[in-house]
Protein backbone atom coordinates (compact mmCIF):
# COMPACT_ATOMS: atom_id res chain seq x y z
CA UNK A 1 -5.62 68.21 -117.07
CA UNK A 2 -9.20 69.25 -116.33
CA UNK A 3 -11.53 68.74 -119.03
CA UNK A 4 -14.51 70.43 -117.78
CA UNK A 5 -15.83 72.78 -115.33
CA UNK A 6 -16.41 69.62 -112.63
CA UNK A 7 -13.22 68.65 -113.16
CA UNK A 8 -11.72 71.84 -112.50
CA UNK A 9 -9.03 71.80 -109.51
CA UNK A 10 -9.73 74.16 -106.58
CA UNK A 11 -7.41 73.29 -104.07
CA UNK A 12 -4.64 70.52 -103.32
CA UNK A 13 -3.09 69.55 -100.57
CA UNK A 14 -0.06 67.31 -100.38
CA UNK A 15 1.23 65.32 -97.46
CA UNK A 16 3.74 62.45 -96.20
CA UNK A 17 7.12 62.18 -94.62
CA UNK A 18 9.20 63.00 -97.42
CA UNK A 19 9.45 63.47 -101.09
CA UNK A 20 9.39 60.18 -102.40
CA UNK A 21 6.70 59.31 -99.69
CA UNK A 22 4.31 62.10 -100.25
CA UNK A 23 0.83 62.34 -101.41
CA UNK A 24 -1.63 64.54 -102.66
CA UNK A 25 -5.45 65.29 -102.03
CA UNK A 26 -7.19 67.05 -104.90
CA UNK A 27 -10.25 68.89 -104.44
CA UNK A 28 -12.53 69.68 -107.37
CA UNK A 29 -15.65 71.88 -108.51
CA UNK A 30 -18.07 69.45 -108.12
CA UNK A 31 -17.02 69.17 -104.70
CA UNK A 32 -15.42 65.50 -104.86
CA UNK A 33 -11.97 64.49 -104.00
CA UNK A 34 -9.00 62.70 -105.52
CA UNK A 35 -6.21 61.05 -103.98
CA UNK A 36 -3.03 60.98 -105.70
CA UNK A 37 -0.31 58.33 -103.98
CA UNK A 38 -2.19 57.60 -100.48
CA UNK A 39 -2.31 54.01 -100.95
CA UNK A 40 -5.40 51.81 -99.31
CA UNK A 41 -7.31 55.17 -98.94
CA UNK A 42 -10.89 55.45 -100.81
CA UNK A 43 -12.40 59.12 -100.79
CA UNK A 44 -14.79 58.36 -103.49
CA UNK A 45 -17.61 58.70 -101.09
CA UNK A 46 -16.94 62.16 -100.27
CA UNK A 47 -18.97 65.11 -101.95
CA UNK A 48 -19.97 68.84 -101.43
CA UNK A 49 -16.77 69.46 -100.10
CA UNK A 50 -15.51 72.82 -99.55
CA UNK A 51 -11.92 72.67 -97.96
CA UNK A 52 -8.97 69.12 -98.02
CA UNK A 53 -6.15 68.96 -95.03
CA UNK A 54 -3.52 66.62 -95.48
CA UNK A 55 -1.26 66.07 -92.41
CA UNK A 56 2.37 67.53 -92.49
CA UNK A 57 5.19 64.79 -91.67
CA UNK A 58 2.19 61.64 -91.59
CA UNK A 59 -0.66 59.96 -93.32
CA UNK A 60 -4.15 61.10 -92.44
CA UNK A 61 -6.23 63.96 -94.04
CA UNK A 62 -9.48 66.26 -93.35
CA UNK A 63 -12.18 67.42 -95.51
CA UNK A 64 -14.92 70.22 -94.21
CA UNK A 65 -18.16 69.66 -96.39
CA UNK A 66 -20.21 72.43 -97.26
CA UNK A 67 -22.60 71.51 -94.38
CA UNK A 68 -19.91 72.19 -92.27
CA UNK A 69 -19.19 68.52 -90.64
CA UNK A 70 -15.48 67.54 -91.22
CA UNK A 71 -14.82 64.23 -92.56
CA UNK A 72 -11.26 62.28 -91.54
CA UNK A 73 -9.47 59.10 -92.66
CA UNK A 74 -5.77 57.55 -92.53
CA UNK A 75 -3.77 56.92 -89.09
CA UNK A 76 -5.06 56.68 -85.99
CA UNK A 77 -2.22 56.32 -83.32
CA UNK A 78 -2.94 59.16 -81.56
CA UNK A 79 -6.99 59.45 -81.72
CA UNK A 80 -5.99 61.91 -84.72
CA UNK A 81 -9.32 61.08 -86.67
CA UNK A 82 -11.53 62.32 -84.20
CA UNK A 83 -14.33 59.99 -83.97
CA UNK A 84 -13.43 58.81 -80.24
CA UNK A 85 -11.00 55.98 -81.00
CA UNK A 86 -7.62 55.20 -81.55
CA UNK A 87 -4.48 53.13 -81.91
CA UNK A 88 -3.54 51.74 -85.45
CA UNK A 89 -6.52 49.13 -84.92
CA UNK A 90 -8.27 52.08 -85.84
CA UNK A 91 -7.02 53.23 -88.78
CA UNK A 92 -9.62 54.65 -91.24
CA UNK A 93 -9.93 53.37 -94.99
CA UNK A 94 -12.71 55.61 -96.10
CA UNK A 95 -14.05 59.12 -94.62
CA UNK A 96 -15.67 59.80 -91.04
CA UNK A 97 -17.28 61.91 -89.29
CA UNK A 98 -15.12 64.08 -86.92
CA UNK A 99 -17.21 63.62 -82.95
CA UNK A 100 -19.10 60.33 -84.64
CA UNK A 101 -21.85 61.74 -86.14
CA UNK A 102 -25.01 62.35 -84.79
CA UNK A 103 -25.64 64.46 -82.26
CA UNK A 104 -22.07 64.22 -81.26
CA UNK A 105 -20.94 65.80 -84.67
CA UNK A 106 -18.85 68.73 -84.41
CA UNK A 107 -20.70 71.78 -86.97
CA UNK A 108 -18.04 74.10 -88.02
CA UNK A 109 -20.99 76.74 -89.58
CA UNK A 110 -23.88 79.00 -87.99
CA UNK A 111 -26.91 77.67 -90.31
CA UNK A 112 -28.63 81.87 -90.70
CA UNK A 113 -28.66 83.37 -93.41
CA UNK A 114 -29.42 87.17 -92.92
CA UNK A 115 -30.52 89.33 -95.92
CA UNK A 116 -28.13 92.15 -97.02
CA UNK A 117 -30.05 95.10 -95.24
CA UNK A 118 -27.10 97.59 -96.38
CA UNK A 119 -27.37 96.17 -99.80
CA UNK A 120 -24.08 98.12 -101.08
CA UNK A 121 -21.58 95.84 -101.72
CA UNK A 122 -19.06 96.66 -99.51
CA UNK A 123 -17.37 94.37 -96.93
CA UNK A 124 -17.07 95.46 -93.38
CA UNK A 125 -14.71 94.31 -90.24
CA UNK A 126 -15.99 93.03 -87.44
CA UNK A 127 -17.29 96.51 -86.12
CA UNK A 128 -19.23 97.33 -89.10
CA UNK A 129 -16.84 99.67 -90.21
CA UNK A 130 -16.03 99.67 -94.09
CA UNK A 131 -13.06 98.07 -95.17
CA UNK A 132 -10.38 100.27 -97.39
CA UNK A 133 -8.82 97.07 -99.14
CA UNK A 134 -8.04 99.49 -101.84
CA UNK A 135 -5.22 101.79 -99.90
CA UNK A 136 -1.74 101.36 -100.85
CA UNK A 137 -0.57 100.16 -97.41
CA UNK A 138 -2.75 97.26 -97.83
CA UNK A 139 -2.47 93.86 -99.65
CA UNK A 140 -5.32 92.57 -101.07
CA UNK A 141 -4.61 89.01 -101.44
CA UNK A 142 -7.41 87.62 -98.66
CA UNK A 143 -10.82 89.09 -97.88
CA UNK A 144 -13.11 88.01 -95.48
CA UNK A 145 -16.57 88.86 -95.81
CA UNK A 146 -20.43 87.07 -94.52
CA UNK A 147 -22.54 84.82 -96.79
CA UNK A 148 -24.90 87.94 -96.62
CA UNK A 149 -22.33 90.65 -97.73
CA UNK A 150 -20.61 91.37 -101.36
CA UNK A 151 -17.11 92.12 -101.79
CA UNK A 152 -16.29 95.28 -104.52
CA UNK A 153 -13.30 95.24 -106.45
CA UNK A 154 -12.13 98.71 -106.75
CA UNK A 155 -11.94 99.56 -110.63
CA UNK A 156 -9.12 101.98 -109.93
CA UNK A 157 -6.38 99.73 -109.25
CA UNK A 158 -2.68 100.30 -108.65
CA UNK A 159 -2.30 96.30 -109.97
CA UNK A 160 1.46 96.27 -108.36
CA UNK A 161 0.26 97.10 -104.95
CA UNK A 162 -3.22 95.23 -104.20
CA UNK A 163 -1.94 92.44 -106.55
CA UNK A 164 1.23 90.57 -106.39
CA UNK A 165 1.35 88.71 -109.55
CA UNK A 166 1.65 91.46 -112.40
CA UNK A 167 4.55 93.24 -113.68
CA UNK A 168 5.70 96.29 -112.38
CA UNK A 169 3.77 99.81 -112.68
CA UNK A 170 1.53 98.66 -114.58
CA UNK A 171 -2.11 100.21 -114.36
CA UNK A 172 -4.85 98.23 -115.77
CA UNK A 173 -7.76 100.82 -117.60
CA UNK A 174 -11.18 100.14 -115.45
CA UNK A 175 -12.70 99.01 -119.01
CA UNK A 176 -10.78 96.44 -119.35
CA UNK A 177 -11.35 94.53 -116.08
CA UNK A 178 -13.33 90.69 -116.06
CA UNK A 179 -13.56 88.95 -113.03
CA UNK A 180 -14.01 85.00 -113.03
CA UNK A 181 -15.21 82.76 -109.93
CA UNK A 182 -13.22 79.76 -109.65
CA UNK A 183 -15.66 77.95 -107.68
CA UNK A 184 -19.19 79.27 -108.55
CA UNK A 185 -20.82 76.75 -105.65
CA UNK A 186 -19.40 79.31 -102.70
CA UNK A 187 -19.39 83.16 -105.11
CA UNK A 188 -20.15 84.30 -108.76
CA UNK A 189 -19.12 87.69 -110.30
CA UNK A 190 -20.18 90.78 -111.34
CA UNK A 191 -19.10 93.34 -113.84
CA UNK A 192 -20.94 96.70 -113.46
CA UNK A 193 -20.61 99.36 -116.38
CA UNK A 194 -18.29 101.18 -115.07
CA UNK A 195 -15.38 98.56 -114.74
CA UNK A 196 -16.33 97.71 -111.03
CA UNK A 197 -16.14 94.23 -110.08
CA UNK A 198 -18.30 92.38 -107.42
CA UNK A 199 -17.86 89.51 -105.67
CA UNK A 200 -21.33 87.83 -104.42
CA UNK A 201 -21.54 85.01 -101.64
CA UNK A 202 -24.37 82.36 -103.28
CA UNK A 203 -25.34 81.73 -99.84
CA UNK A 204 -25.33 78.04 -97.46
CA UNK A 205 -21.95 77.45 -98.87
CA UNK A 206 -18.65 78.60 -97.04
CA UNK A 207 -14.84 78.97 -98.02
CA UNK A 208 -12.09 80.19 -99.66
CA UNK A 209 -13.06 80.80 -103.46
CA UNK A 210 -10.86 81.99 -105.63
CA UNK A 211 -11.60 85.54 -107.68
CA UNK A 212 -9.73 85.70 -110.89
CA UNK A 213 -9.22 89.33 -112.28
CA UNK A 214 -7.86 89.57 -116.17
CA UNK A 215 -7.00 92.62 -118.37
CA UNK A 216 -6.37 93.33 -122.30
CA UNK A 217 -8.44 91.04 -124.42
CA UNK A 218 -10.54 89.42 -121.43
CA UNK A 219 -10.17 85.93 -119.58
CA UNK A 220 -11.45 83.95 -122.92
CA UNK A 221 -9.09 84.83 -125.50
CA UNK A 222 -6.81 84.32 -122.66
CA UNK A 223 -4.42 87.04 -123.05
CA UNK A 224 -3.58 89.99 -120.67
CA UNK A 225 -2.27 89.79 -116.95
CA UNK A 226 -3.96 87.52 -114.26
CA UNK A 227 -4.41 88.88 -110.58
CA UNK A 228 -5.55 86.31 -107.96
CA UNK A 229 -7.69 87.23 -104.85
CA UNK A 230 -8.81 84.75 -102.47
CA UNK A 231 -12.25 85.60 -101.02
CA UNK A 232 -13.33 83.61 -98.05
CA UNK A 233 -16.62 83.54 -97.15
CA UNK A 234 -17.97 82.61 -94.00
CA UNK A 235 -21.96 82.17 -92.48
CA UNK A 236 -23.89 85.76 -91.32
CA UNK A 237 -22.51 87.33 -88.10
CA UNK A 238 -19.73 84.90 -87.69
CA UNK A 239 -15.94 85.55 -87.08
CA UNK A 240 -14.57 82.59 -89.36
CA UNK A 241 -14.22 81.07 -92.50
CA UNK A 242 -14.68 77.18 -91.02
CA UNK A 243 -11.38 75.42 -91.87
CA UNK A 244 -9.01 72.28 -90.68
CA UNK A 245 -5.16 72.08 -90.32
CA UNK A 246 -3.47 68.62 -90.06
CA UNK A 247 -0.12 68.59 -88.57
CA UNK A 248 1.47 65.42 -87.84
CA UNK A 249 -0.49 63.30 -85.52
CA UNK A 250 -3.23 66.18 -84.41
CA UNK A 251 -5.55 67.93 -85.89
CA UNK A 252 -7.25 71.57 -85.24
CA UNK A 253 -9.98 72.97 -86.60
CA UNK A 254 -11.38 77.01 -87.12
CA UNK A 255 -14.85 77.08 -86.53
CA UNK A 256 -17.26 79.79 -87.59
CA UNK A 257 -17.69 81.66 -84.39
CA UNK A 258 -13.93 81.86 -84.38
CA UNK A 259 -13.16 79.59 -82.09
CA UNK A 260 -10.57 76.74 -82.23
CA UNK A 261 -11.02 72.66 -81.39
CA UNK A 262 -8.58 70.63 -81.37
CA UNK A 263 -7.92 66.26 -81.56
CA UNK A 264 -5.14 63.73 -81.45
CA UNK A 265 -1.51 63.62 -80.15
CA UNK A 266 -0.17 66.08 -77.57
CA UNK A 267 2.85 64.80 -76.69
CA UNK A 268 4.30 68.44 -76.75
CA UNK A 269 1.18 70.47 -76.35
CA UNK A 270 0.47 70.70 -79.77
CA UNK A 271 -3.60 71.04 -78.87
CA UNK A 272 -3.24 73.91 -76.46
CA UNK A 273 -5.27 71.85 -73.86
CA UNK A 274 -3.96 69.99 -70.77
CA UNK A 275 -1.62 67.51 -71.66
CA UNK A 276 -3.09 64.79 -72.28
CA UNK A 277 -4.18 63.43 -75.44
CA UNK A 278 -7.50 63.37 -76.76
CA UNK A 279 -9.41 61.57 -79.53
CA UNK A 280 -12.27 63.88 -80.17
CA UNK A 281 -12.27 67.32 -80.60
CA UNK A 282 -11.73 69.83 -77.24
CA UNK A 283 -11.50 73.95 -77.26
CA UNK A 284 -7.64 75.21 -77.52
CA UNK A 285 -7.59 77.64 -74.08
CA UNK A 286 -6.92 81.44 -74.57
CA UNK A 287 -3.08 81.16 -73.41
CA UNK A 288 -1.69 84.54 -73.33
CA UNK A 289 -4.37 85.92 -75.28
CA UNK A 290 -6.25 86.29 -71.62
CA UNK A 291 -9.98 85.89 -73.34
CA UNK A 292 -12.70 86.45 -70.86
CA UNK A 293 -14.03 83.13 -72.10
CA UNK A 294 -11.06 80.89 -71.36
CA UNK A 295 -10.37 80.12 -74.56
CA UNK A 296 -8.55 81.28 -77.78
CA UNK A 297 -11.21 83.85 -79.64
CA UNK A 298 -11.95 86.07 -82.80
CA UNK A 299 -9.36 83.48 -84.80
CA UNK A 300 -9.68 83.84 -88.58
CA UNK A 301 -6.86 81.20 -89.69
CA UNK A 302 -5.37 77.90 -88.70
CA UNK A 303 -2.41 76.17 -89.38
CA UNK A 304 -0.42 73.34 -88.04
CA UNK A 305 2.59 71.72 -88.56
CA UNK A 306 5.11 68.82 -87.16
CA UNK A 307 3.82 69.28 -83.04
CA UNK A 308 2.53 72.59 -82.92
CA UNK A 309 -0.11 75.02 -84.14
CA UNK A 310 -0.81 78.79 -84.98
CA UNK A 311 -3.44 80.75 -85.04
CA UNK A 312 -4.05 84.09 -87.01
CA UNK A 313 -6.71 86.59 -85.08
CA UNK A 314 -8.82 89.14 -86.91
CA UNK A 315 -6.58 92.31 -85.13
CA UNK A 316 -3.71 90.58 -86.96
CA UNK A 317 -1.45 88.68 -84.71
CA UNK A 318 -0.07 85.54 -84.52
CA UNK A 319 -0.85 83.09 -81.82
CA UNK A 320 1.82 79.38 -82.06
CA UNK A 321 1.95 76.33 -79.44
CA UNK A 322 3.39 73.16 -79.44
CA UNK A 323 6.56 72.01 -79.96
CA UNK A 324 9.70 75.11 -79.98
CA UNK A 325 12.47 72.63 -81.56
CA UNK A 326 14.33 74.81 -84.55
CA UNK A 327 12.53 77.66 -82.93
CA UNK A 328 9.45 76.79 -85.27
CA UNK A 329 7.19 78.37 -82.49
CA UNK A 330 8.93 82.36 -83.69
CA UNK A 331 9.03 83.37 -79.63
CA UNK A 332 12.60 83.94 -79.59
CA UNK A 333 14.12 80.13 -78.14
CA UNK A 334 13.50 76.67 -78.93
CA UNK A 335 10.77 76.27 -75.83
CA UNK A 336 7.96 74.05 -76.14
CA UNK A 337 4.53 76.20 -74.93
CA UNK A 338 1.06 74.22 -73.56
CA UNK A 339 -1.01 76.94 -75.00
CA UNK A 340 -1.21 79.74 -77.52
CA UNK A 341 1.57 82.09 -76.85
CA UNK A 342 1.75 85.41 -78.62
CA UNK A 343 4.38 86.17 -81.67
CA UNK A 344 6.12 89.63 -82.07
CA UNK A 345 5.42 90.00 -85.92
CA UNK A 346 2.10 92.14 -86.31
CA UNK A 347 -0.20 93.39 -88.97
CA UNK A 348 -0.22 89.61 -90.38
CA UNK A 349 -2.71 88.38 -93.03
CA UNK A 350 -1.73 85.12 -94.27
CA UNK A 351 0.00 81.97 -92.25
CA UNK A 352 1.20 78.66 -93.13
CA UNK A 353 3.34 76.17 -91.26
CA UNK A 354 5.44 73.78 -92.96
CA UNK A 355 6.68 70.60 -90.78
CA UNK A 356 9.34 72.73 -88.98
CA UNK A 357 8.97 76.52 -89.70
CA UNK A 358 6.45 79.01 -90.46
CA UNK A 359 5.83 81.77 -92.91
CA UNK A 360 3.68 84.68 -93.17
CA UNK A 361 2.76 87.61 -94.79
CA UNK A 362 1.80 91.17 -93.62
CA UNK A 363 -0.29 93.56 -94.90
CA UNK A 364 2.44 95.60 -97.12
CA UNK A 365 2.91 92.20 -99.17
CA UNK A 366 6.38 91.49 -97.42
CA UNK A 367 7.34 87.65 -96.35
CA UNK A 368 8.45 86.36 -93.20
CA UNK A 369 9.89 83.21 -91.87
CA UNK A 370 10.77 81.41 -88.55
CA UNK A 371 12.17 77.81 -87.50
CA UNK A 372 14.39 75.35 -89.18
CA UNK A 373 16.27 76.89 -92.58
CA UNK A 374 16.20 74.05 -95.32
CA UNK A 375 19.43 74.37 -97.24
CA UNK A 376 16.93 75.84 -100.43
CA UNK A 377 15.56 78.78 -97.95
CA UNK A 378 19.47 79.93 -96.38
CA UNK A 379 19.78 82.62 -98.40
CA UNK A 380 16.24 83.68 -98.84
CA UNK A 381 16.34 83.98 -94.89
CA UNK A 382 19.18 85.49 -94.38
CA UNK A 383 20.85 83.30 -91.84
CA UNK A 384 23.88 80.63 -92.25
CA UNK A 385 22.00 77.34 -92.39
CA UNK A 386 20.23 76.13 -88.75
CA UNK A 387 17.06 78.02 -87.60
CA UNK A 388 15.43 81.00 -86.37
CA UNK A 389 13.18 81.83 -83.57
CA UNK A 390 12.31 84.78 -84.14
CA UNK A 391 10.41 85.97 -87.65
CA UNK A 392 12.63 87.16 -89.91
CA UNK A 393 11.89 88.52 -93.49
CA UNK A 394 12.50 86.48 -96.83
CA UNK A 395 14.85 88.45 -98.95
CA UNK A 396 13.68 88.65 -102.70
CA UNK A 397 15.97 86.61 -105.26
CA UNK A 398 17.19 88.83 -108.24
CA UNK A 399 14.48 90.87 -108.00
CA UNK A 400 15.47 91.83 -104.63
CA UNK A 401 12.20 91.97 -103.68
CA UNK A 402 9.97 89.84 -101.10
């Protein structure tokens, strides 16, 4: 259990080939990370780290430090470190740097930092318009804003529908409201008089921090209903929150300008390149998302899983490639696809890919799942055992609810 505030766990991420074979990366406040079961692996000379990958279905992980080089260790069979070798000769003990270092290192951040000429707190989308997080239809779970904006937590809150982990109807009284940054190196918090929370980027330092939002007797006494909201923050007049996805034996990574990169096996197209494999990083092409550029654009999300990929852009949609075994892909067959290749769910904000399905969530809070139905998810998915390839939504358990 953590015992102070640089002990305090941020994220973990847990990896391996099965149960009794898995392991687990832990990253703390003080920006270090622990390894829990990944034997013959030292981390201890990582720091200011922002973001951990562990690989889905394998034995290699990813860490993006807050100066936005990523960091890679474990197996090596397929050039999935990223550092221009491979084969098992070239396994990594201890962290490296992703393109080798030096002037070869891939950056995953825009260094400007632009002051907040609007100065008014309020988040905007990518066309400067202001963002209505606070509507009904909406799900405010993730927010994306620039190291240069601030992010306002409405003080009159319908806590059912903008949050998803409080009881039903209730209304929490504006007064009552504290807000609590769980990782004070990326965003503090502010409490204005009249119940208003705000969420303020420090600056230099990008990722997901989590925003925790208590009622009743406050967040010391520790009483009253939590609300989580993730807030990622990513560098001035960028697209991105910089992040890395492991899946098997390949790795992809988000950088700020919303591109994506992408290293290791592709033995079923996993790295929506050409086919062949490659051991440092190369941009995934555009695929059916017909970019002027060539190449996949305005991505805010990553995830990877057992041979394939998916991408999340910033209109909503899903973008998957790779391996279509178990129908994992969600494009209505079991196909494999080179490049990214464009899903039928919309309004999306939230993926994750396990080794052989996917999940997301929209915007009205609901869950949806594709690919291979472990005998724990039948019911929840609503099929007879096997796999789907197209999404389909989780039913709730006795709830009935998502």
């Amino acid at each position: 259990q953590a015992t102070d505030e640089n002990n305090r766990i941020i994220q973990a991420a847990i990896g391996g080939t099965s149960y009794s074979n898995s392991y687990e990366y832990i990253l703390y406040a003080n920006g270090t990370v622990g390894n829990r079961g990944h034997s013959g692996i030292d981390l201890s000379s990582l720091n200011n780290v922002t973001q951990v990958a562990a690989a889905h279905n394998g034995y290699f992980g990813a860490a993006v430090k807050a100066d936005g080089t990523v960091w890679s260790w474990g197996d090596n069979a397929n050039g999935q470190i990223g550092d221009g070798t491979s084969g098992t000769a070239n396994n990594k003990t201890t962290p490296v740097q992703v393109g080798g270092g030096g002037s070869n290192a891939m950056k995953l951040r825009k260094g400007a930092i632009l002051d907040d000429t609007q100065n008014d707190g309020i988040a905007r989308d990518h066309n400067g318009n202001k963002l209505e997080y606070t509507k009904e239809s909406e799900l405010l779970t993730n927010v994306y804003i620039e190291e240069n904006q601030k992010f306002r937590i409405d003080k009159d809150i319908k806590m059912t529908t903008n949050f998803s982990l409080l009881k039903a109807d209730a209304i929490v009284e504006p007064n009552n409201l504290e807000y609590e940054s769980l990782d004070k190196r990326i965003a503090i918090t502010d409490r204005l008089n009249d119940g208003t929370g705000i969420v303020k980027p420090v600056g230099d330092v990008y990722g997901t921090v989590v925003i925790r939002v208590k009622d009743g007797d406050g967040i010391s006494k520790g009483s009253g209903q939590t609300a989580i909201l993730r807030v990622n923050v990513r560098p001035a007049k960028s697209v991105a929150t910089p992040m890395v996805a492991a899946g098997q034996s390949h790795m992809i990574a988000l950088k700020a300008d919303g591109t994506v990169w992408a290293w290791g096996d592709n033995n079923k197209g996993q790295l929506g390149i050409d086919k062949s494999r490659v051991n440092v990083p190369k941009q995934v092409l555009t695929g059916e998302q017909n970019a002027d550029g060539g190449f996949l654009e305005n991505i805010i999300q990553v995830t990877a899983g057992t041979n394939f990929s998916a991408a999340l852009d910033r209109d909503r949609q899903v973008w998957t490639w790779g391996e279509g075994t178990d129908g994992k892909l969600g494009l209505g067959d079991t196909g494999n696809r080179q490049y990214p290749t464009k899903v039928s769910i919309t309004d999306v904000v939230f993926i994750t890919a396990g080794p052989r399905n996917m999940f997301a969530i929209r915007a009205d809070g609901s869950l949806w799942a594709w690919g291979y139905s472990y005998s724990a998810q039948e019911s929840s998915l609503g099929t007879n055992g096997g796999s789907t390839s197209v999404p389909t939504r989780v039913l709730g358990g006795a709830s009935g609810s998502a």
